[in-house]
Protein backbone atom coordinates (compact mmCIF):
# COMPACT_ATOMS: atom_id res chain seq x y z
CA UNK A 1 36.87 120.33 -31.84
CA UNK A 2 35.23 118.68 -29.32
CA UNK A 3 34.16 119.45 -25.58
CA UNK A 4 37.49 118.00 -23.11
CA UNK A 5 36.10 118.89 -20.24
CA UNK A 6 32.62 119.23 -18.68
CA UNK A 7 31.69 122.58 -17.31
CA UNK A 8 29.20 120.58 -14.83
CA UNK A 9 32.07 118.87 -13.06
CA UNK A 10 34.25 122.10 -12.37
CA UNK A 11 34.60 122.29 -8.80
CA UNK A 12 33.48 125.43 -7.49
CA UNK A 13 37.52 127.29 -7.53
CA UNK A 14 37.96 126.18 -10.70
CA UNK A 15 34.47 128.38 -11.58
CA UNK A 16 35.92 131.21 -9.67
CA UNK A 17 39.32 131.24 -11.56
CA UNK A 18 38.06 131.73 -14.91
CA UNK A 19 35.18 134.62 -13.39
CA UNK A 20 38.43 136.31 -11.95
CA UNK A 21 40.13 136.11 -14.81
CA UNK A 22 37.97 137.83 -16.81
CA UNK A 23 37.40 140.50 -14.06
CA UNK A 24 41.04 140.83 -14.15
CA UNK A 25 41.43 141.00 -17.61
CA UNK A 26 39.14 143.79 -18.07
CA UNK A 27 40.24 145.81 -14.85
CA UNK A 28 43.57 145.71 -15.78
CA UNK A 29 42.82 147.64 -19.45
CA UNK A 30 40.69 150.42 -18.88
CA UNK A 31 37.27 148.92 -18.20
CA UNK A 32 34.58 150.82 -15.86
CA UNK A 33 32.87 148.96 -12.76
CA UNK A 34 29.53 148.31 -14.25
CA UNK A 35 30.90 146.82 -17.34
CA UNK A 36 33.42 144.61 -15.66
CA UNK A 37 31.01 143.16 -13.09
CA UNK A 38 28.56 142.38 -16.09
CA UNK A 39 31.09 140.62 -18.01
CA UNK A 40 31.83 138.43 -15.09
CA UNK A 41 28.50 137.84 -14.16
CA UNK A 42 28.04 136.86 -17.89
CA UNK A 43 30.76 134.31 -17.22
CA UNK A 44 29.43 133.17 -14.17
CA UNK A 45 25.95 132.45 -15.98
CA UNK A 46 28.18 130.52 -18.57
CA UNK A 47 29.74 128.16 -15.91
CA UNK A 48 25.81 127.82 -14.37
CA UNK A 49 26.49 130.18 -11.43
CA UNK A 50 23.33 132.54 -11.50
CA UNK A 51 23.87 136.68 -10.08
CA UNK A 52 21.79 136.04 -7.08
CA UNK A 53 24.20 133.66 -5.56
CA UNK A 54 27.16 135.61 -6.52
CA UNK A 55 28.19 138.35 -4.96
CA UNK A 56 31.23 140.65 -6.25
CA UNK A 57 33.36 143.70 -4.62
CA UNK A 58 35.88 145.73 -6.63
CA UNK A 59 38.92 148.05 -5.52
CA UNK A 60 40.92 149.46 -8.25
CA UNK A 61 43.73 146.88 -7.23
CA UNK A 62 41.61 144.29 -5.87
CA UNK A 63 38.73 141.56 -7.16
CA UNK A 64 36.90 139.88 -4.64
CA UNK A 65 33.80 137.30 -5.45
CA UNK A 66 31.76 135.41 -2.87
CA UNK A 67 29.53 132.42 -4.28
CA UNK A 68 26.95 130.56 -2.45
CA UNK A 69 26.14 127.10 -3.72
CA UNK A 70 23.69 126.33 -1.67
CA UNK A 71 25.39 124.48 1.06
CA UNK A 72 28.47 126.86 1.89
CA UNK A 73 30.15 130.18 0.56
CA UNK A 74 33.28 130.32 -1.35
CA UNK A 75 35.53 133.77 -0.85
CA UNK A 76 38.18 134.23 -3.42
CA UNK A 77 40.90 137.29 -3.90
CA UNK A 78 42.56 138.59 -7.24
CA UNK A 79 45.16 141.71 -7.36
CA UNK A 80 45.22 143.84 -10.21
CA UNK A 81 48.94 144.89 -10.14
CA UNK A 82 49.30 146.06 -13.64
CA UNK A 83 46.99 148.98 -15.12
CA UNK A 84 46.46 150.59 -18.77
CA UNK A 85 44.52 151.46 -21.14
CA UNK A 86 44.00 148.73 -23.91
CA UNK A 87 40.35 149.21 -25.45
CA UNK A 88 41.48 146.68 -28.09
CA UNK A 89 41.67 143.64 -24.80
CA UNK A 90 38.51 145.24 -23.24
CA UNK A 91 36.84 144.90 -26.44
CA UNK A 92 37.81 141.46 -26.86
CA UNK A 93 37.46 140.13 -23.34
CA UNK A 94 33.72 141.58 -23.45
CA UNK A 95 33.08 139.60 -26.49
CA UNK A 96 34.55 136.68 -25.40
CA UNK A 97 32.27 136.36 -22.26
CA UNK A 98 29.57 136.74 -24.50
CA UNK A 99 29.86 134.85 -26.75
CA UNK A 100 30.42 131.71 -24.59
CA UNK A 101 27.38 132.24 -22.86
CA UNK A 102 25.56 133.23 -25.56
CA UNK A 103 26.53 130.46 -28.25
CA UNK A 104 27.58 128.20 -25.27
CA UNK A 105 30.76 127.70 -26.27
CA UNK A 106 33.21 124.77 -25.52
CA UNK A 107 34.59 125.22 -21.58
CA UNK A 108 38.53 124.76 -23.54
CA UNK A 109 37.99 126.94 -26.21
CA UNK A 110 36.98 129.74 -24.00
CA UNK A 111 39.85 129.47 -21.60
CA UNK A 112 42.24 129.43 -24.69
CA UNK A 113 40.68 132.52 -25.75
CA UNK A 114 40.60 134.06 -22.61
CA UNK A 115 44.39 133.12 -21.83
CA UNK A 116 45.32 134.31 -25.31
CA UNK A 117 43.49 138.01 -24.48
CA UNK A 118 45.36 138.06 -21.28
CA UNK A 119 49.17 137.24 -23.51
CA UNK A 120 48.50 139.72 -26.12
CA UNK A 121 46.93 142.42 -23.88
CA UNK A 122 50.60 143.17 -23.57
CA UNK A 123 51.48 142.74 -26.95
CA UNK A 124 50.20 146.19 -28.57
CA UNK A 125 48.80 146.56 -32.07
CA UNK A 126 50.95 149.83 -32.44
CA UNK A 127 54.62 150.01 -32.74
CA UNK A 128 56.73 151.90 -29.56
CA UNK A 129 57.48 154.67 -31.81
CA UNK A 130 54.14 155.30 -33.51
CA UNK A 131 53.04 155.56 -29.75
CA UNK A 132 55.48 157.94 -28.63
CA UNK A 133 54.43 159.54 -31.89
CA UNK A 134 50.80 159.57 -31.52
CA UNK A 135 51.60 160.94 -28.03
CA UNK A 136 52.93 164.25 -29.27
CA UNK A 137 50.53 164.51 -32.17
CA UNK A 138 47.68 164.97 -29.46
CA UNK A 139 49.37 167.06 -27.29
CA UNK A 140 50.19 169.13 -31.02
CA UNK A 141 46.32 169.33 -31.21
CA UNK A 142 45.61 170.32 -27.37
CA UNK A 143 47.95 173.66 -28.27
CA UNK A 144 45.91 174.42 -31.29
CA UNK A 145 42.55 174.02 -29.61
CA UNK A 146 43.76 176.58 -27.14
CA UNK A 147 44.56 178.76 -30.27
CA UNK A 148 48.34 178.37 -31.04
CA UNK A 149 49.42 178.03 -34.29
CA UNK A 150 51.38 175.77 -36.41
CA UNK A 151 55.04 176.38 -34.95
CA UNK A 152 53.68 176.48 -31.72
CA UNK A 153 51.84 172.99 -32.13
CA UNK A 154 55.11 171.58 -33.94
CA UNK A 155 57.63 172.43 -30.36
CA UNK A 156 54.47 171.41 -27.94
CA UNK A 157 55.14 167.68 -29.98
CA UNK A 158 58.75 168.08 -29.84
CA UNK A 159 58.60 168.55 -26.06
CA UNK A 160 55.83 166.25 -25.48
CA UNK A 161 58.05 163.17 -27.50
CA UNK A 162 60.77 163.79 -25.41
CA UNK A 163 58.87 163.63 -22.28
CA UNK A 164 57.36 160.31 -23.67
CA UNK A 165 60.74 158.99 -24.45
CA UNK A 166 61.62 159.53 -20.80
CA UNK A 167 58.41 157.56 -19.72
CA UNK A 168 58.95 154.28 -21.96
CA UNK A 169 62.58 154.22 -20.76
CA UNK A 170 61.76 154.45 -16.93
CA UNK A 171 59.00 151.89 -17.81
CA UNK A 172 61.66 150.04 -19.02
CA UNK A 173 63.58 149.62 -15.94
CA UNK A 174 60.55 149.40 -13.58
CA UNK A 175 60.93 152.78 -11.77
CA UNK A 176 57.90 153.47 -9.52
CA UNK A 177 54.99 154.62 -11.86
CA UNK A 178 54.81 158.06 -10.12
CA UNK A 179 58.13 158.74 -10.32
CA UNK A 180 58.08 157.86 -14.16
CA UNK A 181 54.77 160.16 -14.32
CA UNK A 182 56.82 163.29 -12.34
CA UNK A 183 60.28 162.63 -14.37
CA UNK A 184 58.34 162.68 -18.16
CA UNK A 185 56.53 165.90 -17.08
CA UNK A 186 59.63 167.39 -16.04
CA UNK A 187 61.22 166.29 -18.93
CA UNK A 188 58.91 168.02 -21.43
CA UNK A 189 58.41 170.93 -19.43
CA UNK A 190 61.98 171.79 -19.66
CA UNK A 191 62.12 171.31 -23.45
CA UNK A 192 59.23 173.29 -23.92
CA UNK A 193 60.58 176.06 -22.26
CA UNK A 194 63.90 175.78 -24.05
CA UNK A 195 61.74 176.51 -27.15
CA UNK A 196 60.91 179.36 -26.38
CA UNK A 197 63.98 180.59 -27.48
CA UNK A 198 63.26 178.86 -31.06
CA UNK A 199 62.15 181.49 -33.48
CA UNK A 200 58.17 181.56 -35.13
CA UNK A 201 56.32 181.03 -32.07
CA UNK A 202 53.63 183.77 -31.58
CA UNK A 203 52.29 182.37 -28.15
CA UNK A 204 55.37 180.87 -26.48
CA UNK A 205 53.85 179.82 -23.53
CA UNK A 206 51.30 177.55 -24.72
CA UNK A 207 53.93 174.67 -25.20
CA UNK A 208 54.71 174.52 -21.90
CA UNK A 209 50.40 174.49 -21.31
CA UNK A 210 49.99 171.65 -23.66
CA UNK A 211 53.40 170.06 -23.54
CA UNK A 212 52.47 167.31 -20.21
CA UNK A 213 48.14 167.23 -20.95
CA UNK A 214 48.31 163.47 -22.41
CA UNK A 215 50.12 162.63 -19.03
CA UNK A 216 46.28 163.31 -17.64
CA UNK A 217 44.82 159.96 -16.90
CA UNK A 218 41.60 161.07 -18.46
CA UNK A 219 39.97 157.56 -18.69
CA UNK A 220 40.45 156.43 -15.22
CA UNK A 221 38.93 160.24 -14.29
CA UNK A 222 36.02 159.45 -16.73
CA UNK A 223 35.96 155.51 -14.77
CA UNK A 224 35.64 156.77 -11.93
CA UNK A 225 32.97 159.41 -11.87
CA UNK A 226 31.02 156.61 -13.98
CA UNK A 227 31.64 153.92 -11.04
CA UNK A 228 29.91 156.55 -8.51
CA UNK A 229 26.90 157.05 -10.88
CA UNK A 230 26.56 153.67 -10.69
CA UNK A 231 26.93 153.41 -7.05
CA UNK A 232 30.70 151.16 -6.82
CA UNK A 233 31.83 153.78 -5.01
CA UNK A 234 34.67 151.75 -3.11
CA UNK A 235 36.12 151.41 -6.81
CA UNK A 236 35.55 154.90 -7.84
CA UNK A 237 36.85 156.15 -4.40
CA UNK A 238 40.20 154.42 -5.40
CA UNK A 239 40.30 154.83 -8.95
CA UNK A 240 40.32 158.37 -8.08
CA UNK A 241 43.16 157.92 -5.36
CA UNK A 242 45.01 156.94 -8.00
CA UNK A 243 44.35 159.30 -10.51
CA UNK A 244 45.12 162.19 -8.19
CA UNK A 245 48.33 160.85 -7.18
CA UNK A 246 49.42 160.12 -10.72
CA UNK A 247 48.44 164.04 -11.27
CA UNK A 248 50.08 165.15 -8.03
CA UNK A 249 53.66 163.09 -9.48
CA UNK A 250 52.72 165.11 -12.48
CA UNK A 251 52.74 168.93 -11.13
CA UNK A 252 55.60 167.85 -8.89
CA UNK A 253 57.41 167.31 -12.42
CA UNK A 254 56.23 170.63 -14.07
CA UNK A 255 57.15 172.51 -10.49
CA UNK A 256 60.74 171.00 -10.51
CA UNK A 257 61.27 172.16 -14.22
CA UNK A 258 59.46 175.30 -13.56
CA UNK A 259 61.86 176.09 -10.42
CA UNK A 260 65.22 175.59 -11.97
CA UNK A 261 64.32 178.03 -14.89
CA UNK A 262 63.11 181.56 -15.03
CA UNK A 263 59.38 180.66 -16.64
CA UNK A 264 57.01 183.47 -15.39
CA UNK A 265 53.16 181.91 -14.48
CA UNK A 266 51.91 180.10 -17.42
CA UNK A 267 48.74 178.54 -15.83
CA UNK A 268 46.44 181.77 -16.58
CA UNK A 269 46.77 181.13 -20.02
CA UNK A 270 43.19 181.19 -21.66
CA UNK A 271 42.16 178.15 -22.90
CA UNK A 272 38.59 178.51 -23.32
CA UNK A 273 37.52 179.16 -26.97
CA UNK A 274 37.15 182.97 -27.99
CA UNK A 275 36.06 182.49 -31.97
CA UNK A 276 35.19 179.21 -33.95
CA UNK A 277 38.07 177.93 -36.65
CA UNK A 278 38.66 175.46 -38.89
CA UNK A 279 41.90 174.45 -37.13
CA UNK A 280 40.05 173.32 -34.35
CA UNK A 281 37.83 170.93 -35.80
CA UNK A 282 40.86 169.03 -37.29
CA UNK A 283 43.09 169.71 -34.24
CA UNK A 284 40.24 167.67 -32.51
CA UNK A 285 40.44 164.85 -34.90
CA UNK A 286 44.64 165.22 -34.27
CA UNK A 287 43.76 164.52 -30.78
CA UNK A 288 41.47 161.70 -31.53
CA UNK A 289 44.24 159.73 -33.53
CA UNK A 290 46.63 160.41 -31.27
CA UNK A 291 44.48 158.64 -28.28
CA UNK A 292 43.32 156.06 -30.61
CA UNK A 293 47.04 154.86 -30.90
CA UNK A 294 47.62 155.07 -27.27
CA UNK A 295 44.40 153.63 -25.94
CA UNK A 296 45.39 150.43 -28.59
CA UNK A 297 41.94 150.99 -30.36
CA UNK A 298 41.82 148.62 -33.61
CA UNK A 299 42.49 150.38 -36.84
CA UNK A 300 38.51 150.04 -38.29
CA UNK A 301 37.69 151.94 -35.43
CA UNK A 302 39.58 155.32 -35.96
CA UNK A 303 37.90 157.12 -37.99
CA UNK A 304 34.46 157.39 -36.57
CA UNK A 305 36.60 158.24 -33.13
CA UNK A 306 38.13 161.19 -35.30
CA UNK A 307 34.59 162.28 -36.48
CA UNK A 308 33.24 162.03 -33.23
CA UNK A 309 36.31 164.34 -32.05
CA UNK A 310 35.55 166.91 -34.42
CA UNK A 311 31.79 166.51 -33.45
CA UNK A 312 32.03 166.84 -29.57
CA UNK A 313 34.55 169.37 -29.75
CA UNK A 314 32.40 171.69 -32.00
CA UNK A 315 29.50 170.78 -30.04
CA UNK A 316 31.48 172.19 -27.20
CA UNK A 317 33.05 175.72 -28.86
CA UNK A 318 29.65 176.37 -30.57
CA UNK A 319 27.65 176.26 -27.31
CA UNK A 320 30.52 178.54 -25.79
CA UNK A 321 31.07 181.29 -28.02
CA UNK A 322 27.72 181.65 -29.98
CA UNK A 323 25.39 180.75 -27.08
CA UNK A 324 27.65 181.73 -23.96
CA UNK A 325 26.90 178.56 -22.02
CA UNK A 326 29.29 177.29 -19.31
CA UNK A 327 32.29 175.05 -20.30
CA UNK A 328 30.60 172.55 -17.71
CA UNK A 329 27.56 173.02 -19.88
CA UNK A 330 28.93 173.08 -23.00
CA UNK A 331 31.32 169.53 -22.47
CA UNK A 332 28.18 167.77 -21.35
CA UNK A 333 26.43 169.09 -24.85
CA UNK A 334 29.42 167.62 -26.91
CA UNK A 335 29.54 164.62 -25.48
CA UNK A 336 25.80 164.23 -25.42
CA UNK A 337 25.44 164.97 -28.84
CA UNK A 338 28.23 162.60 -29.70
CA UNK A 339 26.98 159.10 -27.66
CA UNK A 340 23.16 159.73 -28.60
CA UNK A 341 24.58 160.19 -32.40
CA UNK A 342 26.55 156.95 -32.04
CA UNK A 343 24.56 155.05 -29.98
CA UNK A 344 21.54 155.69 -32.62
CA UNK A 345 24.45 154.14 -35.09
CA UNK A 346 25.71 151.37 -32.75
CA UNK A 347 24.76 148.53 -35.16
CA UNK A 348 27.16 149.42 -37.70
CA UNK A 349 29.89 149.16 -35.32
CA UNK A 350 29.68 145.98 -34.39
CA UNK A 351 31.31 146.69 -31.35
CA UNK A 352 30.27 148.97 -27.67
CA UNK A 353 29.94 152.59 -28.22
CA UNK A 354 32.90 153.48 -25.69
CA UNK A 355 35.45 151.93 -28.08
CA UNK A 356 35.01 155.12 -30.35
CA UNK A 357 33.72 157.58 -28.14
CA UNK A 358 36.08 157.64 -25.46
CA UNK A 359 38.93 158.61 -27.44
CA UNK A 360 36.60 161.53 -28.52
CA UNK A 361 35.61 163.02 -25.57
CA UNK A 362 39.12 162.77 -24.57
CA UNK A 363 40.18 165.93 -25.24
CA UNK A 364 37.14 167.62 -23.38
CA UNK A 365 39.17 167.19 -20.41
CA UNK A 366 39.91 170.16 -18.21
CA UNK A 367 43.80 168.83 -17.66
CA UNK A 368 45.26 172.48 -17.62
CA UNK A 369 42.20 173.79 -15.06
CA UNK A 370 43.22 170.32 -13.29
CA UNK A 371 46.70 171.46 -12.69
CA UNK A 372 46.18 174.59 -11.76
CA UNK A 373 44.07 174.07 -9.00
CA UNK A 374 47.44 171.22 -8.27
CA UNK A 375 49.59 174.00 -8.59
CA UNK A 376 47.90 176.20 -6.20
CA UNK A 377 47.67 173.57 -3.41
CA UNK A 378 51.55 173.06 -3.93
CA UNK A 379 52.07 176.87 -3.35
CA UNK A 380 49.20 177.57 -1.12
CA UNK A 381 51.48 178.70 1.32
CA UNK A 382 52.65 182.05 -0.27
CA UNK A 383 48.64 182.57 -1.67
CA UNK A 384 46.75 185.49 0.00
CA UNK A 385 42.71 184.66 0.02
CA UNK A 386 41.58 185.69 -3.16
CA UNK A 387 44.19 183.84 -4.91
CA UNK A 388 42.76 180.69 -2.60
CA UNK A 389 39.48 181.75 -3.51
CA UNK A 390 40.12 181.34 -7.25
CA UNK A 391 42.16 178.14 -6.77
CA UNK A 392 39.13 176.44 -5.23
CA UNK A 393 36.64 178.02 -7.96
CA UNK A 394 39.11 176.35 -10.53
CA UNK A 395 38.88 173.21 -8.93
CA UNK A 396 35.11 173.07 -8.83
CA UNK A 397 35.41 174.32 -12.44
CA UNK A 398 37.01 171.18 -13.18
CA UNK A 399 35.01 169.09 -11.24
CA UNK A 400 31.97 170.19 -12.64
CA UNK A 401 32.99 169.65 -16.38
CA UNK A 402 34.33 165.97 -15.74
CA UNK A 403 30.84 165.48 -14.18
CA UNK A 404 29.24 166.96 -17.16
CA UNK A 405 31.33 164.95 -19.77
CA UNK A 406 30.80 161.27 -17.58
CA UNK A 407 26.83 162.25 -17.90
CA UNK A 408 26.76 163.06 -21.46
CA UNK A 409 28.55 160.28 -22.27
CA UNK A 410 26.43 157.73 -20.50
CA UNK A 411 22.69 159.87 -21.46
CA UNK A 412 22.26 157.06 -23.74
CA UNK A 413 22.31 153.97 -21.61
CA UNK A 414 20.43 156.30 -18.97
CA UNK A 415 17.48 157.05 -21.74
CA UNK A 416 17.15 153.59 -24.06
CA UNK A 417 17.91 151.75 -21.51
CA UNK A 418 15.20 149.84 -20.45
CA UNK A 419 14.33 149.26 -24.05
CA UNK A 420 17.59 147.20 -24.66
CA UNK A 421 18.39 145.65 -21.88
CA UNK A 422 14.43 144.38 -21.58
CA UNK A 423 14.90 142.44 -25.19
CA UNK A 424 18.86 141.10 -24.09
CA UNK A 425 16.93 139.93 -21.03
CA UNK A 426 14.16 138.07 -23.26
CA UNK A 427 16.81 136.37 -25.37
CA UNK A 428 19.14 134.98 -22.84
CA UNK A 429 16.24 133.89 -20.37
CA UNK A 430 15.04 131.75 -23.41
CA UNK A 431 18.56 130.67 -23.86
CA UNK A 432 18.82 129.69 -20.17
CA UNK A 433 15.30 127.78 -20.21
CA UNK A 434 16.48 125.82 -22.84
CA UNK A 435 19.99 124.67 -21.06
CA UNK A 436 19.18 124.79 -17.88
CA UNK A 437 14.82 124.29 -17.76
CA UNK A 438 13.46 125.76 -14.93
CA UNK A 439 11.42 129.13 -15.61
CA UNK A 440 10.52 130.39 -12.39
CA UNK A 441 14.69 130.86 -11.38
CA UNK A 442 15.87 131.83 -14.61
CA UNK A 443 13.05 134.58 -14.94
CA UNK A 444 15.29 136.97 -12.37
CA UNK A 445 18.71 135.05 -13.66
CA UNK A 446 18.86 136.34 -17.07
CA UNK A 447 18.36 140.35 -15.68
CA UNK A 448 22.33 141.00 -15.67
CA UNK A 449 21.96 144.75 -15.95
CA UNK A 450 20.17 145.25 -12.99
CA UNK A 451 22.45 142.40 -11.19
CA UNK A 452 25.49 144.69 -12.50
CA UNK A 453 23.68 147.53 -11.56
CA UNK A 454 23.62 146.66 -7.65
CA UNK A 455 26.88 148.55 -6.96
C-alpha cells in the first residue's frame, strides 16, 4: 500500500494531533508519566519533530505540548475525560509508536492503527461477566492471603460480585464515578455482612475485610508514586487526587453499610502473615488472574503474571515470618525479586515487563491498612490520642509499603539502565542519520530516555 500523504508537508497541528493522540491514548488506559511522554516523543521523532524543540506537560486530565519550529511556538490542549485500566491498548499504542519510527512506517497506516487502538480500547477482550467474575475471584484470594479459608473465600466472592454488579450497572447509566465507587462498596459490604449469618465460616469478619479491596485503584497508586520518582510531579500530584477521592467514595460506602447494621470494628483484623501455606501461593496466583481479566491483559500473558504472583507474594511472607523484616521491607523484596527475575527474561516476552508484573504486585497493596487510616479520619472526631496516634502510624505504614513496592518494581530500569537505553540510543541515532543526515543534531535527538526523563 502505498504512502497517500507526505509526512513532510503536515502542517505543524496536524503533527500535534497525532502526538496527542497517542498521549491520550495511553493516559487514558493505565500508562505512567515517563512512559507516555516517551511514546509521544517517539512519535514526534516519527513526524521529524526532535525532543529538544518539544516541550510536554501532563495533568492526570490534561495533555499539553508546546513545539518550537524555529520561527514561532505552537501550544496545543487535550482532555483526558475517560480513565481505565487497559494494559492490552497501552501495550499496543507503545508498539505502534515504535514501530513507525522505527521501521518508518507509512504516515496512513499509522493513523489507521492508531485510530483503530483508540475504537477497540473500549471494546474489551473479556466478556462483562468473566469480569465481574474475575473481580470476585481476586477479592476470593485477598481473604485467603489474610488466612480465611475456603467458605470464607467463597461469600467474600459472593459479596464482592454483587458489589461489581452494582458498579457496571451505575456505569451503565453514567452516575458520577465516585458515587458508583461509594454505592458498589456499600453494596458488598452489606452482603458480606449478611453472610455472616451463613453457616461454615470460621473467621466471619474477613469477608467484609476483603469483600471492597479490588475497588482499590492500585495502579493509579503505583502511577503515581512512579511519576514523582521520575520528577512529573504535577501528574503524580493529581493522579493521587484522584486516587484518594475514589478511596474516600469508597469508605463512605463501607461506613454507610457499616452504620445501618450492627457490625462490631472489623478493621483490626490481622492481615499480616503469621505462618507460610500452600494456600497462599495459589491464592496469589487467584489474585493474579483475577487482575489479569480486569486490567484487559492478552491471554499469552497470564500465566507468567500468575507465576510472578505466587513469586512476589512468597517473596513477601518469607521475608516476614522467617526473617521478621517489615511489611514495607518485605513488599519491596517481592517485587524486587519479581522485575529483576523478569526483566533478566524480558526477551521472551516480547512485550514491556509491566504488562505481567503489574498484575503481580497487585495484590501487595496495603488496601485494608489504606482504609483504615480512611476510616479513622472519618471518625476522628470521637478518637482520643492514642487511637490518633495509631491512625497516623497506619497511614505511614501504608505509605511506606506503596513506596517500597513502586521502587522494587522499577530497581531494574534504575540498575541496567544505562546499558539499554545507551544501545536503543545507538540504533535509532543511526536510523535518524540515515533519514534525516545531519550527525551533529541527531547525536542529542535520538537520547529519548533522558528527554522523557526531564519531568
Amino acid at each position: 500500500m502505498l504512502e497517500t500523504i507526505d509526512r513532510n508537508n503536515l502542517t505543524i497541528r496536524d503533527k500535534m494531533k497525532l502526538i496527542l493522540d497517542t498521549g491520550q491514548l495511553l493516559m487514558e488506559n493505565g500508562s505512567g508519566s515517563k512512559r507516555i511522554v516517551r511514546d509521544m516523543l517517539e512519535t514526534a521523532a516519527y513526524l521529524g519533530i526532535y525532543w529538544q524543540d518539544v516541550q510536554i506537560h501532563l495533568t492526570y486530565s490534561t495533555i499539553m505540548i508546546n513545539v518550537d519550529d524555529g520561527k514561532t511556538t505552537h501550544t496545543m490542549f487535550r482532555k483526558c475525560y475517560r480513565h481505565g485500566i487497559n494494559m492490552t491498548a497501552v501495550l499496543q499504542a507503545s508498539r505502534a509508536s515504535r514501530n513507525a519510527l522505527y521501521q518508518n512506517a507509512p504516515y496512513d497506516r499509522f493513523v489507521t492503527h492508531l485510530h483503530h487502538i483508540q475504537e477497540s480500547s473500549t471494546r474489551r477482550i473479556y466478556p462483562e461477566w468473566m469480569v465481574i467474575l474475575a473481580i470476585g475471584l481476586a477479592s476470593s484470594a485477598f481473604c485467603l492471603i489474610f488466612g480465611g479459608h475456603a467458605v470464607e473465600a467463597l461469600y467474600t466472592m459472593l459479596a464482592t460480585m454483587a458489589g461489581a454488579l452494582v458498579r457496571y450497572l451505575c456505569s451503565r447509566v453514567e452516575f458520577n464515578v465516585y458515587v458508583t465507587i461509594a454505592a458498589s462498596a456499600f453494596a458488598a459490604t452489606v452482603t458480606a455482612y449478611f453472610t455472616m449469618y451463613l453457616p461454615g465460616a470460621i473467621s466471619p469478619f474477613l469477608p467484609i475485610v476483603a469483600c471492597a479491596l479490588t475497588l482499590i485503584p492500585g495502579v493509579p497508586l503505583i502511577n503515581a508514586v512512579d511519576d514523582f520518582l521520575n520528577n512529573y510531579l504535577t501528574s503524580g500530584m493529581t493522579r493521587i487526587t484522584h486516587t484518594l477521592l475514589i478511596m474516600l467514595a469508597m469508605t463512605f460506602g463501607i461506613a454507610g453499610a457499616v452504620g445501618i447494621t450492627d457490625v462490631p470494628s472489623f478493621t483490626d483484623v490481622n492481615i499480616a502473615p503469621e505462618s507460610l501455606y500452600l494456600t497462599q501461593a495459589l491464592a496469589a496466583a487467584m489474585a493474579a488472574l483475577g487482575f489479569s481479566i480486569m486490567f484487559n491483559v492478552p491471554k499469552r500473558y497470564i500465566p507468567a503474571a500468575c507465576l510472578g504472583a505466587i513469586i512476589t507474594v512468597d517473596v513477601r511472607d518469607v521475608s516476614m515470618v522467617l526473617f521478621h523484616t517489615g511489611m514495607a521491607s518485605a513488599s519491596f523484596f517481592g517485587a524486587a525479586v519479581l522485575s529483576l527475575l523478569y526483566f533478566s527474561i524480558s526477551k521472551y516476552f516480547h512485550a514491556p515487563v509491566f504488562v505481567v508484573t503489574i498484575p503481580a504486585i497487585i495484590p501487595l497493596i496495603p488496601g485494608v491498612l489504606l482504609y483504615r487510616f480512611l476510616f479513622a479520619i472519618i471518625d476522628i472526631s470521637h478518637m482520643n490520642l492514642l487511637e490518633l496516634m495509631m491512625a497516623f502510624r497506619t497511614g505511614v505504614e501504608a505509605i511506606l509499603i506503596l513506596l517500597g513496592i513502586s521502587l522494587g518494581a522499577t530497581l531494574p530500569d534504575v540498575l541496567a539502565h544505562q546499558y539499554i537505553e545507551r544501545s536503543k540510543r545507538k540504533k535509532l541515532q543511526k536510523l535518524l542519520m540515515k533519514r534525516d543526515g545531519n550527525r551533529e543534531i541527531l547525536k542529542n535527538a535520538a537520547d529519548l530516555d533522558k528527554a522523557s526523563g526531564r519531568g
